[in-house]
Protein backbone atom coordinates (compact mmCIF):
# COMPACT_ATOMS: atom_id res chain seq x y z
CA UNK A 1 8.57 43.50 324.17
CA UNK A 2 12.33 45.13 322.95
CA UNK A 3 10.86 49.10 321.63
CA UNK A 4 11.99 50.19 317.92
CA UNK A 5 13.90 52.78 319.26
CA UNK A 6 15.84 49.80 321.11
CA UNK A 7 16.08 47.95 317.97
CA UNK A 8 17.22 50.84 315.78
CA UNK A 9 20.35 51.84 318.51
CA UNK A 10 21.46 48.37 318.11
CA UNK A 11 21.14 48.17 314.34
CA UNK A 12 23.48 51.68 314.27
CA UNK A 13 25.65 49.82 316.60
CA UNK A 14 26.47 46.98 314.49
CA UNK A 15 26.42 49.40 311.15
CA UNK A 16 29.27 51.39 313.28
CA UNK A 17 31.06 48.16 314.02
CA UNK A 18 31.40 46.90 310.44
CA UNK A 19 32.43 49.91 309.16
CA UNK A 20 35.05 50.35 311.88
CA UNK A 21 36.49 46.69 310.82
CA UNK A 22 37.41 48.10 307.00
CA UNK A 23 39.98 50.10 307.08
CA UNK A 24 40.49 52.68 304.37
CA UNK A 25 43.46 52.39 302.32
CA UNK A 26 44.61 55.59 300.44
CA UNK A 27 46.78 55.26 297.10
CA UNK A 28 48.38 57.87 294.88
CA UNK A 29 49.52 57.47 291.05
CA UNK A 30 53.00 59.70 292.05
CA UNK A 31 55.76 57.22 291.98
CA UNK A 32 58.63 57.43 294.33
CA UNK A 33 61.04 59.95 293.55
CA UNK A 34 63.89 57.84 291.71
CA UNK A 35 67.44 57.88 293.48
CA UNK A 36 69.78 60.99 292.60
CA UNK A 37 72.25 60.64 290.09
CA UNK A 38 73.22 62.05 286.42
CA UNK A 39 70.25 63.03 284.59
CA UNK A 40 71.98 64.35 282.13
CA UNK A 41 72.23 68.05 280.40
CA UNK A 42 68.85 70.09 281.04
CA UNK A 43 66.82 70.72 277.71
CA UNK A 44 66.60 74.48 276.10
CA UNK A 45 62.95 74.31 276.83
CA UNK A 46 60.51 74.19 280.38
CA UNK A 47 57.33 73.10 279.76
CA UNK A 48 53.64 73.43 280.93
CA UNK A 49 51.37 70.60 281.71
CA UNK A 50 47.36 71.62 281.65
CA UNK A 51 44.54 69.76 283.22
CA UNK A 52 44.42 66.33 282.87
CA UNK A 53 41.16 64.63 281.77
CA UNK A 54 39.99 61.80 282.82
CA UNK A 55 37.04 59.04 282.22
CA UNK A 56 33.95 59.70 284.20
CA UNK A 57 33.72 55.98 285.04
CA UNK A 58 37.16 56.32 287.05
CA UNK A 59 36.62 59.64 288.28
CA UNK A 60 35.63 58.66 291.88
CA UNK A 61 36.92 58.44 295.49
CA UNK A 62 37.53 55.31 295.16
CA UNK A 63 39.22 52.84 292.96
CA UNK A 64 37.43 51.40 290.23
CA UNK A 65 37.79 47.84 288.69
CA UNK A 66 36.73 46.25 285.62
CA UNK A 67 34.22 43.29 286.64
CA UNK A 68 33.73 40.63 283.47
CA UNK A 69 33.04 42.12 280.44
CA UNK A 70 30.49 44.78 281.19
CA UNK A 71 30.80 45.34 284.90
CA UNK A 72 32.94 48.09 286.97
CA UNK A 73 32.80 48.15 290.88
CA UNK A 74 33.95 51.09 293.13
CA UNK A 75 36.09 49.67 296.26
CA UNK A 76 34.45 51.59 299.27
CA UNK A 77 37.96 51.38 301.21
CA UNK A 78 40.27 51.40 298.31
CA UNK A 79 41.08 55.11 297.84
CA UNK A 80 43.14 57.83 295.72
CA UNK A 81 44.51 60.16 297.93
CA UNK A 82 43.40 62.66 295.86
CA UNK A 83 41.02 63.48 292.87
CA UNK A 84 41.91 60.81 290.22
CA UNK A 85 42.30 63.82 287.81
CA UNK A 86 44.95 65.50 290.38
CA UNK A 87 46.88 62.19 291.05
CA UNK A 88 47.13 61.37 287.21
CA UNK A 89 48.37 65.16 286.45
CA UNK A 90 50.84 65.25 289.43
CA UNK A 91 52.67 61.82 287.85
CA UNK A 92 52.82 62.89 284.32
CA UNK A 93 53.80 66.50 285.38
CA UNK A 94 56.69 64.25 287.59
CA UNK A 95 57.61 61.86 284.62
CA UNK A 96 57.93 64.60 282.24
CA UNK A 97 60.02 65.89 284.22
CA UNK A 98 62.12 63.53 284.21
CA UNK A 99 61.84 61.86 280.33
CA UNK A 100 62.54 65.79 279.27
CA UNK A 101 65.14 66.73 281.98
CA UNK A 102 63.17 70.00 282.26
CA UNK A 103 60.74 71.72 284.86
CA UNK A 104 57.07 72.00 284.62
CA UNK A 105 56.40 75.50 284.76
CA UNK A 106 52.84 75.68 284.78
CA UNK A 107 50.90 79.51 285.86
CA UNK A 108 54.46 80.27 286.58
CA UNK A 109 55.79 83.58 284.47
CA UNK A 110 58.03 83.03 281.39
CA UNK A 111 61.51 82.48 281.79
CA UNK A 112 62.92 83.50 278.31
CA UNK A 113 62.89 79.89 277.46
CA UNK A 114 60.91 78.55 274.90
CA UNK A 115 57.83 76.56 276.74
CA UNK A 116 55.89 73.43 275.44
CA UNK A 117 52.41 73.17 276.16
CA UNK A 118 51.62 69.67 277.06
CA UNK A 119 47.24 68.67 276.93
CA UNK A 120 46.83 65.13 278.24
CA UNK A 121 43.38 63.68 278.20
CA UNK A 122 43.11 60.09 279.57
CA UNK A 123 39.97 58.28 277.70
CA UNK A 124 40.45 55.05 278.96
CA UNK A 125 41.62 54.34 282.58
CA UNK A 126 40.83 50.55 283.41
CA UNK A 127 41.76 48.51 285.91
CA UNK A 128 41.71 44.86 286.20
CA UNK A 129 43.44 44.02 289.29
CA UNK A 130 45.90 40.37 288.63
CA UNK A 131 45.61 40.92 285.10
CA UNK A 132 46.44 44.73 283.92
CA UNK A 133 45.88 48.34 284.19
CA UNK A 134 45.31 50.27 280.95
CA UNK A 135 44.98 53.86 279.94
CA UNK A 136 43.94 55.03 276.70
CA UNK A 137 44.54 58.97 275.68
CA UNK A 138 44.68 61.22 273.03
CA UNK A 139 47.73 64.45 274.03
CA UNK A 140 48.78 67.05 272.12
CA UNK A 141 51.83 69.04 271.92
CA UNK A 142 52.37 73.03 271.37
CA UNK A 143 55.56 74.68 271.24
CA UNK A 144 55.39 78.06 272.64
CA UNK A 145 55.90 81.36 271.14
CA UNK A 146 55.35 79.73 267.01
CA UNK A 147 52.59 77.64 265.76
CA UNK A 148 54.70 74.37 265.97
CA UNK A 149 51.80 71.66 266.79
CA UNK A 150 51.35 67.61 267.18
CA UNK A 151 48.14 65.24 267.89
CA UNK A 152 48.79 62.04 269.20
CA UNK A 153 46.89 58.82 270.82
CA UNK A 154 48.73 56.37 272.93
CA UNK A 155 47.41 52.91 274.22
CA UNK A 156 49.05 51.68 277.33
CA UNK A 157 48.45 48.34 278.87
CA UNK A 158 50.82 46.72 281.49
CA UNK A 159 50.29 43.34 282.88
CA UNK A 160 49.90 43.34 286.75
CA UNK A 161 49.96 40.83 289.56
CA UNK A 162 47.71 40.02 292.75
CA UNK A 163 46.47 42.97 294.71
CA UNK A 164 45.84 46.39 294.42
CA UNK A 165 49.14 47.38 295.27
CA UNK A 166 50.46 46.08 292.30
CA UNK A 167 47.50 46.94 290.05
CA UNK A 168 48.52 50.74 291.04
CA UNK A 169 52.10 50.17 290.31
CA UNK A 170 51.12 48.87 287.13
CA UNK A 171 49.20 52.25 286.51
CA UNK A 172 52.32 54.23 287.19
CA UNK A 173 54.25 52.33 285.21
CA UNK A 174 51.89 52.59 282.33
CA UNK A 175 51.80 56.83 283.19
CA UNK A 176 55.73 56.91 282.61
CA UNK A 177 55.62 54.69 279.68
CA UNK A 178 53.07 57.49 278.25
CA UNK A 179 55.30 60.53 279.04
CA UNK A 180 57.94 58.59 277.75
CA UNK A 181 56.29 58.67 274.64
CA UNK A 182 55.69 62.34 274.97
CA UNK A 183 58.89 63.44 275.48
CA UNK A 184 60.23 61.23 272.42
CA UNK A 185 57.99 63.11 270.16
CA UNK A 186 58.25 66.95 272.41
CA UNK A 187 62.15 67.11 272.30
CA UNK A 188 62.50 67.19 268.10
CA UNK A 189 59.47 69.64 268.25
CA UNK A 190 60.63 71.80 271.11
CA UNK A 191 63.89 72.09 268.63
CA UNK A 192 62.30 73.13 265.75
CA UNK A 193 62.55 69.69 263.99
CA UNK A 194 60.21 67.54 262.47
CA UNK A 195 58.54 65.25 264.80
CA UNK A 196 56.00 62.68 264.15
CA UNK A 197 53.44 60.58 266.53
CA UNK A 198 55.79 57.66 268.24
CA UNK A 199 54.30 53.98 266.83
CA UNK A 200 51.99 51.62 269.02
């Protein structure tokens, strides 16, 4: 007769063994760094990026993909490298960078320059890997010292292929396509003209 204990050892055994035969994969919303060359003059402003938010549904370990209409499913060894809020800051913070040809600043002490504070809340964040990856958020702009403000929404969907290599890409993609749109609306503000919310 083979003892529980017996049975339990080799039921751990074979958990241990599946486990082992997934690797983890780790991904990360930062974009490579894009090849030196002429970015041009660098703006009269620096600018400071705050938290991001992002969706509760998406906010996991893992990746998180839109299943039919109704369903989302976690991949166990799909994974950000970091928190999803982190990884979605630390590529806009990058992009803006870049769109504004300034620095990001942030808890760093004034410069003498004037500083725009960027919020960036992400209310949509889907995922629908061979089809597209979408995020949906609502930023505003404030231009620092003054009372200069603007309130914005952006929708952001870009069409992405097999794999969720690509359905990553496609979410950085779709994060420099929003600071793009950021920047075209921050650089009139940050100079004291008036600036409205860039069209859909």
């Amino acid at each position: 007769m083979i003892r529980p204990r017996f049975l339990l050892a080799a039921a751990c055994a074979l958990a241990l063994a599946a486990c082992a035969s997934a690797p983890v994969h780790y991904y990360t919303l930062v974009a490579p760094a894009p090849a030196a060359g002429d970015t041009g003059p660098a703006a009269a402003f620096q600018f400071e990026l705050l938290p991001v938010g992002v969706p509760a549904q998406a906010d996991q370990p893992q990746l998180v993909i839109r299943q039919g209409g109704q369903g989302a499913v976690p991949l166990g060894s799909e994974r950000w490298i970091a928190p999803l809020a982190q990884e979605a800051r630390g590529a806009l913070s990058a992009d803006l960078a870049q769109a504004l040809h300034t620095e990001d600043v942030t808890g760093l002490p004034g410069g003498g320059k004037p500083r725009l504070r960027i919020k960036v809340d992400l209310r949509r964040f889907d995922s629908a890997p061979g089809d597209y990856a979408l995020i949906d958020a609502a930023w505003s702009l404030r231009l620092l010292p003054g009372e200069a403000t603007l309130a914005c929404t952006s929708e952001v969907r870009e069409p992405v292929g097999a794999g969720y290599d690509a359905l990553v890409e496609g979410h950085q993609h779709a994060l420099a396509r929003l600071a793009g749109q950021i920047a075209q609306a921050a650089v009139p503000l940050a100079a004291g003209r008036a600036t409205t919310c860039p069209a859909p």
